[in-house]
Protein backbone atom coordinates (compact mmCIF):
# COMPACT_ATOMS: atom_id res chain seq x y z
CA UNK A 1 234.59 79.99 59.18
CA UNK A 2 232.99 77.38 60.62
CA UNK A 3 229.76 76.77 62.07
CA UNK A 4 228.94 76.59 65.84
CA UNK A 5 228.92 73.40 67.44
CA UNK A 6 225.42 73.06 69.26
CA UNK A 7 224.14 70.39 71.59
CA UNK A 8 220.40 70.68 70.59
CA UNK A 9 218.83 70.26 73.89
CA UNK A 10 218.48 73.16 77.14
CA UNK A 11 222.54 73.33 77.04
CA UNK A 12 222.54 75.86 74.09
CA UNK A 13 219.91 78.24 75.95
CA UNK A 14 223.11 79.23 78.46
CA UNK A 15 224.72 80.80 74.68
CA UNK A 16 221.95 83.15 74.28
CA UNK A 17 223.12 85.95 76.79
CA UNK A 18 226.94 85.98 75.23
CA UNK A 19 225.62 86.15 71.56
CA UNK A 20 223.11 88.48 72.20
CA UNK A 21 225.91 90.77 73.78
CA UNK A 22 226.64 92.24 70.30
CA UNK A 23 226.85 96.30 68.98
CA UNK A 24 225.23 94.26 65.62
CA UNK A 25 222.02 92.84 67.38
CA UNK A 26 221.73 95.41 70.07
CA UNK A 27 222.26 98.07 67.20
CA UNK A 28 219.15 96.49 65.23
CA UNK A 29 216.51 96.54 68.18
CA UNK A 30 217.88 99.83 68.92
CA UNK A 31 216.46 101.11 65.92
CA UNK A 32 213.59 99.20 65.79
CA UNK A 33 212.92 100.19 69.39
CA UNK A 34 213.44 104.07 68.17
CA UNK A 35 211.22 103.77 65.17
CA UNK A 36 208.29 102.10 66.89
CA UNK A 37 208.77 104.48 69.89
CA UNK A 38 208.42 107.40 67.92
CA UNK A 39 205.86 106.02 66.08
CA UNK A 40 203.72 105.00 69.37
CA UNK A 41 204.10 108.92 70.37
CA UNK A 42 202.85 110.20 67.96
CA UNK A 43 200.16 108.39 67.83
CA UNK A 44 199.08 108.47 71.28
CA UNK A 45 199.37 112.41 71.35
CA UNK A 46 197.25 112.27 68.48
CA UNK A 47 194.73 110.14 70.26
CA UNK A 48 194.89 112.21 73.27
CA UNK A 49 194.18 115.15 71.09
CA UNK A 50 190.78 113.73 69.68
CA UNK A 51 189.86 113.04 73.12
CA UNK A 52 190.01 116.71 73.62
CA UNK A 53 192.56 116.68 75.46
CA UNK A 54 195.39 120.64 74.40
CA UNK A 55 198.97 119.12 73.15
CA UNK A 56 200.29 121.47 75.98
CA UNK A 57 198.24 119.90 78.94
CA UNK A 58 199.31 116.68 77.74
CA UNK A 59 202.76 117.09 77.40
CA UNK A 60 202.48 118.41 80.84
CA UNK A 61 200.49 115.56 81.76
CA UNK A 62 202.67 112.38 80.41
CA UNK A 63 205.64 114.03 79.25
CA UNK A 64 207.80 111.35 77.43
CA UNK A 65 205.58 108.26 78.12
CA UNK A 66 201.69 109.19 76.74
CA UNK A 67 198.87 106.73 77.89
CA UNK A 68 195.40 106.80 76.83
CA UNK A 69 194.12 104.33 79.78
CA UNK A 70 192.28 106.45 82.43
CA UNK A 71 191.08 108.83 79.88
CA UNK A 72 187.22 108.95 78.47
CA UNK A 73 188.47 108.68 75.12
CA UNK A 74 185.47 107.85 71.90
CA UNK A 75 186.12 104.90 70.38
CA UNK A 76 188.24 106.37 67.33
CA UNK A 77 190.79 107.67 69.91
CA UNK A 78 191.22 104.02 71.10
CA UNK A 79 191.64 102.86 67.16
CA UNK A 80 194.58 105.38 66.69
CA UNK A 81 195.84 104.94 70.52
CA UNK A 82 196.02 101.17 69.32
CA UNK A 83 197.27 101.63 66.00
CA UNK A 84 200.12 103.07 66.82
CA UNK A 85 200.78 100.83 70.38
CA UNK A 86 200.78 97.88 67.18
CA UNK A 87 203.04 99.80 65.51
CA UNK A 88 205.93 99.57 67.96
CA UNK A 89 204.70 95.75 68.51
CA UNK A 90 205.50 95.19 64.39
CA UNK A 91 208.72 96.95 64.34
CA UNK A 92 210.01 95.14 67.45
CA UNK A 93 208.99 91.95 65.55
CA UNK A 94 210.92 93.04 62.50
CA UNK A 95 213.93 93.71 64.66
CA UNK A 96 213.45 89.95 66.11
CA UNK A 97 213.30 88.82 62.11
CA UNK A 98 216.50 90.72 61.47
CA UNK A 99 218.26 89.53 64.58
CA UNK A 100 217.30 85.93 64.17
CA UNK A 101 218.93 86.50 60.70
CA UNK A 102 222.14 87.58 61.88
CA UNK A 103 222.11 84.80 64.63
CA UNK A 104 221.87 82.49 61.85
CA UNK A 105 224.48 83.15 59.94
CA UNK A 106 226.99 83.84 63.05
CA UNK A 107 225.96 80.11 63.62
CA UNK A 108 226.39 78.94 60.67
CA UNK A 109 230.40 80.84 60.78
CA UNK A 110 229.91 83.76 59.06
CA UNK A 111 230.48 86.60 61.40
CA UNK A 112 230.39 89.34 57.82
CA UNK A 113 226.69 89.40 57.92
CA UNK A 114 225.93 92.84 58.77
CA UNK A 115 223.48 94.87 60.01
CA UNK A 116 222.41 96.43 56.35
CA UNK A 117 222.29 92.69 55.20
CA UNK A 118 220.08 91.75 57.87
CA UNK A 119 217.57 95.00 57.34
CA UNK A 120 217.80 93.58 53.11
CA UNK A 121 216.43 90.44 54.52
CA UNK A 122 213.67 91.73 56.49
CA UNK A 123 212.69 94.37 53.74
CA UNK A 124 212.32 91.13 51.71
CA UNK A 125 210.36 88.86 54.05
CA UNK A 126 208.32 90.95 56.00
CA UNK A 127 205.21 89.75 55.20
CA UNK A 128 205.19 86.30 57.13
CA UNK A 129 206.76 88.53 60.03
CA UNK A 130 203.41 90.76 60.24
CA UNK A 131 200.73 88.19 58.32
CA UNK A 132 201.21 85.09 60.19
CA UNK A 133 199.39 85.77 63.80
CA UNK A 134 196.98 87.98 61.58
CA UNK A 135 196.31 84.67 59.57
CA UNK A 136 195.72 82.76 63.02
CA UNK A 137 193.65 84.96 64.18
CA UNK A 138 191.75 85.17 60.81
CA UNK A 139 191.20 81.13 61.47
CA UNK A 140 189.96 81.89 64.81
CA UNK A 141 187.17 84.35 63.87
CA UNK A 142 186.12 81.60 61.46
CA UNK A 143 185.58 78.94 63.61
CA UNK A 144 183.52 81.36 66.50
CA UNK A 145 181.44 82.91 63.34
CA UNK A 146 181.06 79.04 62.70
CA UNK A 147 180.65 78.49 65.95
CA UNK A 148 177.49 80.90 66.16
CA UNK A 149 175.66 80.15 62.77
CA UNK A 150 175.01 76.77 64.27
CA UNK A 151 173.83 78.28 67.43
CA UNK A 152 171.82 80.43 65.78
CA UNK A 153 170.12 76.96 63.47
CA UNK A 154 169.65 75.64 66.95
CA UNK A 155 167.10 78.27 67.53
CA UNK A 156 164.98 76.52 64.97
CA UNK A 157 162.24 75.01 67.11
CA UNK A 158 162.02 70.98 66.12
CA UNK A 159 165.16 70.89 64.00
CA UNK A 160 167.26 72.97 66.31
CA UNK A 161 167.43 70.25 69.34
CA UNK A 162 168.85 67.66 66.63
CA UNK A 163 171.24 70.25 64.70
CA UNK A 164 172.76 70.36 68.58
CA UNK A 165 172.90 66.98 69.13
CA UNK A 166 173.59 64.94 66.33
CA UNK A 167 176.75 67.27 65.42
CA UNK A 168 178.00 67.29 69.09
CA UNK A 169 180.96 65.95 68.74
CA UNK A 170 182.00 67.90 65.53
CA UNK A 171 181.58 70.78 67.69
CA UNK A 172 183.74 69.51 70.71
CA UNK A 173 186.15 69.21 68.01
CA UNK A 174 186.13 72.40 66.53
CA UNK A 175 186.07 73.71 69.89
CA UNK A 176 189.29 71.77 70.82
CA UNK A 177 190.87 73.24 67.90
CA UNK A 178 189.74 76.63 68.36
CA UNK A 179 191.73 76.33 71.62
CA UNK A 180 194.80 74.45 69.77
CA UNK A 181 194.99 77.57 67.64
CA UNK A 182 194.95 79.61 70.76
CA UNK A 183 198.15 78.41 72.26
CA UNK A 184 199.72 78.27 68.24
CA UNK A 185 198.83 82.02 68.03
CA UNK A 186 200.95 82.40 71.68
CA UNK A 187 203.78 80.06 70.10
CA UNK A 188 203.63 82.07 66.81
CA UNK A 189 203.80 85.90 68.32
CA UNK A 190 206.80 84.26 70.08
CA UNK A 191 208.64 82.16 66.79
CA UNK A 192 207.71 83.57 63.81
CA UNK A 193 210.73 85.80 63.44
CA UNK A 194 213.05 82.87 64.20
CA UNK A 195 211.23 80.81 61.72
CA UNK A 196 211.10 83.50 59.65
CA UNK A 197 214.70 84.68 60.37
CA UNK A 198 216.25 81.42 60.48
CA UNK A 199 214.44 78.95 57.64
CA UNK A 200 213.10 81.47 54.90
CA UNK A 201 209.44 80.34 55.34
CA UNK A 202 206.51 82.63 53.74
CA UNK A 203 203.40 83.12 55.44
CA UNK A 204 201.75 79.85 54.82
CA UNK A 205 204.98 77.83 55.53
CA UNK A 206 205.28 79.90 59.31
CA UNK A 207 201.83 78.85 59.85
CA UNK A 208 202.17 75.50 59.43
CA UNK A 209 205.82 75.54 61.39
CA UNK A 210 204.21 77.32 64.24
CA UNK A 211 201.07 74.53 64.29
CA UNK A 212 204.24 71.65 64.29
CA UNK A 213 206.05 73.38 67.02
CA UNK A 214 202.59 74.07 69.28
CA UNK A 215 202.02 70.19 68.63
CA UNK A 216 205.19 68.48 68.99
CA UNK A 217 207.37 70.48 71.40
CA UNK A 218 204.82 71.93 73.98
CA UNK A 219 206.66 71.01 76.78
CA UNK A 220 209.76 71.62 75.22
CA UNK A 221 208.22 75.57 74.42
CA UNK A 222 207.37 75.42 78.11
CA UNK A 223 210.91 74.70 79.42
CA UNK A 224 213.22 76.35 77.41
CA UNK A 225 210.87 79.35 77.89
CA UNK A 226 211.37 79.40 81.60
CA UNK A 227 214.82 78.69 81.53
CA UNK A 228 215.81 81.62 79.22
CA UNK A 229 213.04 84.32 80.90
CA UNK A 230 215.11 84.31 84.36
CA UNK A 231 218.78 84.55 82.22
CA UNK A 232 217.33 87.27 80.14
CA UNK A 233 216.72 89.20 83.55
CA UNK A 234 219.90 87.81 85.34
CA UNK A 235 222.01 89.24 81.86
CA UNK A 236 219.95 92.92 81.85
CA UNK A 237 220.58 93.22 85.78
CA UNK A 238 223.79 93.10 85.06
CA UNK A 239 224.33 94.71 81.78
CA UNK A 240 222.56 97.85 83.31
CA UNK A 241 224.52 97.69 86.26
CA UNK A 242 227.74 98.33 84.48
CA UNK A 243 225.66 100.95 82.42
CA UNK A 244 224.81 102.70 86.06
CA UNK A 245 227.97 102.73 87.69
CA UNK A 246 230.14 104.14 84.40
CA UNK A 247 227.01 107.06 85.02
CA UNK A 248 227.80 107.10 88.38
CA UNK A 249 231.67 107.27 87.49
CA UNK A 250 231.01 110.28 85.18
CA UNK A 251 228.73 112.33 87.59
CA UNK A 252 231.08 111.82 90.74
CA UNK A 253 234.14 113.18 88.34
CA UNK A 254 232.24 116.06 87.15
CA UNK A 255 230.44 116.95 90.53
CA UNK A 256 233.66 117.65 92.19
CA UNK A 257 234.03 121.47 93.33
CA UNK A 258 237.10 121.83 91.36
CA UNK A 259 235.59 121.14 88.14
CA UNK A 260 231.79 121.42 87.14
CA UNK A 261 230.60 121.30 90.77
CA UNK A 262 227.02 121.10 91.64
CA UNK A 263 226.74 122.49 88.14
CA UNK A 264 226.63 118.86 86.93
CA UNK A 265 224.78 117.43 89.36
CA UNK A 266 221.67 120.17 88.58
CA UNK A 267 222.39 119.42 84.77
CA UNK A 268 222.34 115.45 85.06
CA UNK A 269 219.60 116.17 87.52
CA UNK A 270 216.92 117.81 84.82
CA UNK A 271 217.84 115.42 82.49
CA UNK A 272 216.90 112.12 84.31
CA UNK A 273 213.48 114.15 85.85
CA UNK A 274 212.58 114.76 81.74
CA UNK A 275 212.87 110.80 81.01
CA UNK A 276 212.68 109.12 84.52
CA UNK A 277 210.24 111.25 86.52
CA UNK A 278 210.48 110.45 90.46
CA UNK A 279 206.81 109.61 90.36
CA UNK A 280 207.06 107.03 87.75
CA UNK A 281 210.37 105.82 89.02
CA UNK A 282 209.34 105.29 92.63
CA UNK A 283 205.67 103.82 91.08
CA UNK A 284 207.87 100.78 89.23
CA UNK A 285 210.28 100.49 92.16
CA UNK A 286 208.13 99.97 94.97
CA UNK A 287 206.16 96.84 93.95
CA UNK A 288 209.34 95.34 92.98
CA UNK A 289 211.87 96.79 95.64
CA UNK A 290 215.32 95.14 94.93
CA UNK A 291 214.63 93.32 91.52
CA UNK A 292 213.62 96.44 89.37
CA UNK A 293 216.06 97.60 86.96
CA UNK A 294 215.02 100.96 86.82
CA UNK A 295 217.94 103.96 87.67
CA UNK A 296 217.12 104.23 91.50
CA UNK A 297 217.82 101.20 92.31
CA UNK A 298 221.74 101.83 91.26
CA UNK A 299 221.84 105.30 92.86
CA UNK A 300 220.08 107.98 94.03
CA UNK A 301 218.69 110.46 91.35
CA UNK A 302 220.67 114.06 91.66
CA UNK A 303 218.47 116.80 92.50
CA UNK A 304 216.89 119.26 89.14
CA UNK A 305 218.62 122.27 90.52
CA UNK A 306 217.90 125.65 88.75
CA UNK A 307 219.41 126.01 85.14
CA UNK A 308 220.49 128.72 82.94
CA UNK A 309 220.02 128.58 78.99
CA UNK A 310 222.73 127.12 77.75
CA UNK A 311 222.44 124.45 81.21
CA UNK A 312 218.89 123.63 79.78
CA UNK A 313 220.13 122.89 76.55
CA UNK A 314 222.67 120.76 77.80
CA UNK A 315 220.21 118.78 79.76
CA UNK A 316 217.80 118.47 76.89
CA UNK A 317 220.68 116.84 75.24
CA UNK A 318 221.85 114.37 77.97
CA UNK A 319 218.24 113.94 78.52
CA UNK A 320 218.27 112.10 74.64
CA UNK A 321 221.65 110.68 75.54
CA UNK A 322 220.14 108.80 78.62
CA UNK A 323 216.89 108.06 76.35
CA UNK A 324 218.65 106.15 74.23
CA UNK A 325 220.59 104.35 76.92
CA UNK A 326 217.65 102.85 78.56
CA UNK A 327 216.88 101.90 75.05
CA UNK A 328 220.15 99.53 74.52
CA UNK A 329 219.17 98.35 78.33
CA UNK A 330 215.89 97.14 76.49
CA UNK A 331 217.36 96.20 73.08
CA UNK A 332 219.97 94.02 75.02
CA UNK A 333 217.06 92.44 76.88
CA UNK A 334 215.19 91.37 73.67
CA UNK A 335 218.18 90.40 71.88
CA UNK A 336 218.52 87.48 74.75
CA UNK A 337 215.30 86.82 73.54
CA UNK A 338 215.55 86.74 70.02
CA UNK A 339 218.23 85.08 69.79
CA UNK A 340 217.17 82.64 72.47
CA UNK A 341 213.60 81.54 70.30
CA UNK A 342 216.15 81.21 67.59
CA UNK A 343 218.26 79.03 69.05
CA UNK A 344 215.01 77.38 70.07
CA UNK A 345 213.68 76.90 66.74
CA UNK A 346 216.66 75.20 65.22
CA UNK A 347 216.65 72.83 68.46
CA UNK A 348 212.70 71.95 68.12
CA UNK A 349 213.67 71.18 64.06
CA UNK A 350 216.54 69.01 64.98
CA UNK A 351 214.50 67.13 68.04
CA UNK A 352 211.16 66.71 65.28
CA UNK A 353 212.49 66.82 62.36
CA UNK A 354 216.63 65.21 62.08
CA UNK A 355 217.00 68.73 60.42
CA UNK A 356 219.75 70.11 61.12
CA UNK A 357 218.79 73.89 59.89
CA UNK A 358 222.80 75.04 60.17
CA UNK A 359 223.97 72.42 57.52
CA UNK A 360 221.30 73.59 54.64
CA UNK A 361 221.77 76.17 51.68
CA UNK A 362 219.92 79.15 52.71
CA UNK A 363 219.27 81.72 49.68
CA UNK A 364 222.32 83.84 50.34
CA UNK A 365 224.42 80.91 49.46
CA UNK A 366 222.32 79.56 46.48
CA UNK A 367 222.67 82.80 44.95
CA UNK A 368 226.32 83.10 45.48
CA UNK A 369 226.41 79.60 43.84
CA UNK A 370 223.85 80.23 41.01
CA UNK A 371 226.34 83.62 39.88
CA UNK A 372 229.69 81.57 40.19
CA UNK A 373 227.87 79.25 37.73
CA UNK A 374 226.80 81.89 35.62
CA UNK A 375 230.47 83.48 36.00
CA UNK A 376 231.89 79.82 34.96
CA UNK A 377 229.52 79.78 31.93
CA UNK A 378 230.43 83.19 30.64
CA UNK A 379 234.28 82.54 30.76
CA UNK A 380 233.91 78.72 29.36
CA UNK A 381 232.10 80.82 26.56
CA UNK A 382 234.60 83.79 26.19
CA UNK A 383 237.52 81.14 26.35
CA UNK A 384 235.73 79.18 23.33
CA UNK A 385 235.64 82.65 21.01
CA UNK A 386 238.86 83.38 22.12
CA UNK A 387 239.75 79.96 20.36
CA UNK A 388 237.83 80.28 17.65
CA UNK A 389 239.26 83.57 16.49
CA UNK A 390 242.78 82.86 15.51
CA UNK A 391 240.91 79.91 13.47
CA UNK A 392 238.83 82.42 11.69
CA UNK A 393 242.15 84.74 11.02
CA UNK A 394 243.82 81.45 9.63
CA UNK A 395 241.15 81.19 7.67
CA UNK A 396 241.03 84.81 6.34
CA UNK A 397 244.42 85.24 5.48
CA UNK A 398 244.26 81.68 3.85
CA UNK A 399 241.47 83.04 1.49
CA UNK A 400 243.78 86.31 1.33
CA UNK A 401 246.55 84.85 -0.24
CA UNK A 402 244.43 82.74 -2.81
């Protein structure tokens, strides 16, 4: 197929809400989302627990959504609390990496990419993905440790007035740096999966993209930024809205006294008050009032009636059910922005650069052409001892017959 036709400038930011709208990309952050989730819960449990705090009082306590903020936790509870809060942050990142793939290749024409392919890729270059703001930020404890030998030499009486002074303006431009780095490390946490995703760089080679992109395109970063934030929202308010009103569809159908009857309602009821508790609900809604995107602003929560056995079960179940659909609310959300810094990234390369990142060989394709030469060279060779052979026979019965 081929590729996309792109502008290069703000026009292609309006494409990022109707190719994010895919089961492929929504599918990937989905799982990412899961995986990190899980991974964060575990975690924070496990920090709540060496804060001395019984598994049972906490589940009462935070249910679905564990927090170690307002708890006198030592600082080892913090390190796993935080461990595991960067956990969910890396695989979210990873899901940006393999989303930015599959943007990629849908703009380059080739809608067959699929979501396996895209996981391959990521499973291959995840290093850049997780290294690269760790190697910023490695950069910026070097220049403050820097930064405070030489305050510490200017504690030498005598000599420590002129190591202050005659170096001055080395320091002002280390310091200027240090802050240059600062807003790279923003631009980086925010473009390295798109680089990544989108121009097969390694660690070293993200760095250095995400320094070009800080320096040349600031305003550009800026911009494009605040022109896809308020679609991103716009596209989720809406996405969840038709989410919300096929729920509302569904409960109204089953609530009527000929069929489940309030049955439903108590069932649907338990299941939203295990994942969207009133008193986190209403604490979200309130400062927000009409532009949350949370479930009571669509409709008002059923009541958590009384439930048999079998009705708990069932709301256990829907209670996962709706889990995961506030889940593809979010993974919809960041797959506006993924695909959005993509997008982005192949603009600001185009704009700096006159490269246009759609029209070069990524590896995929230099494989694909490496084995049809390989495949070329092994039937050129068969076809020359296939026509060798009835020379050799020739030969043999030749010698035969002498």
């Amino acid at each position: 197929m081929e590729p996309i036709k792109l502008y290069f400038d703000f026009r292609d930011i309006f494409r990022a809400p109707r190719l994010a709208l895919s089961g492929k990309k929504i599918w990937l952050f989905l799982l990412g989302n899961l995986a990190g989730f899980l991974l964060y819960w575990i975690f924070s449990y496990s920090a709540l627990a060496l804060s001395g705090i019984a598994f049972n009082d906490a589940i009462q306590s935070y249910g679905l959504y564990p927090c170690l903020f307002g708890v006198d936790a030592p600082w080892f509870a913090w390190g796993v609390y935080f461990f595991g809060s960067f956990g969910w942050i890396a695989f979210i990142h990873l899901s940006c990496a393999a989303v930015s793939r599959v943007t990629f290749k849908q703009l380059k024409g080739d809608n067959f990419f699929s979501a396996s392919d895209a996981w391959d890729y990521v499973k291959k270059h995840w290093h850049p993905v997780i290294f690269t703001s760790i190697a910023l930020i490695l950069i910026l404890i070097f220049f403050l440790i820097f930064a405070g030998i030489f305050a510490f030499f200017g504690k030498i009486p005598f000599v420590g007035e002129y190591l202050f002074a005659l170096p001055y303006l080395f320091y002002l431009m280390g310091a200027v740096f240090t802050i240059y780095t600062v807003f790279v490390l923003m631009v980086s946490c925010v473009y390295t999966p798109a680089i990544v995703g989108a121009y097969e760089e390694d660690t070293m080679g993200t760095v250095f993209q995400s320094y070009s992109i800080a320096w040349s395109q600031p305003w550009r970063v800026i911009l494009y930024n605040a022109l896809l934030f308020p679609l991103a929202v716009f596209s989720v308010r809406i996405f969840s809205w038709f989410l919300f009103a096929g729920f509302q569809l569904i409960n109204h159908v089953f609530s009527m006294d000929f069929l489940m009857g309030s049955k439903a309602s108590s069932i649907v009821g338990n299941a939203l008050s295990y994942i969207s508790p009133r008193g986190i609900c209403n604490s979200i809604c309130t400062p927000f009032d009409s532009a949350c995107g949370t479930p009571c602003c669509f409709y008002t929560l059923p009541e958590a009636g009384a439930l048999t056995g079998s009705e708990t079960g069932a709301a256990m179940i829907l209670a996962l059910f709706f889990l995961i659909l506030i889940f593809v609310i979010i993974s919809y959300g960041l797959s506006i922005l993924s695909v959005g810094e993509t997008l982005m990234f192949i603009i600001f390369k185009k704009k700096t650069d006159d490269d246009n990142v759609l029209e070069r060989q990524d590896e995929d394709e230099l494989d694909e052409e490496e084995n049809d030469d390989s495949f070329m060279e092994t039937l050129s060779e068969e076809n020359a001892d296939d026509e060798a052979s009835p020379e050799k026979d020739q030969d043999s019965t030749d010698s035969e017959e002498k």
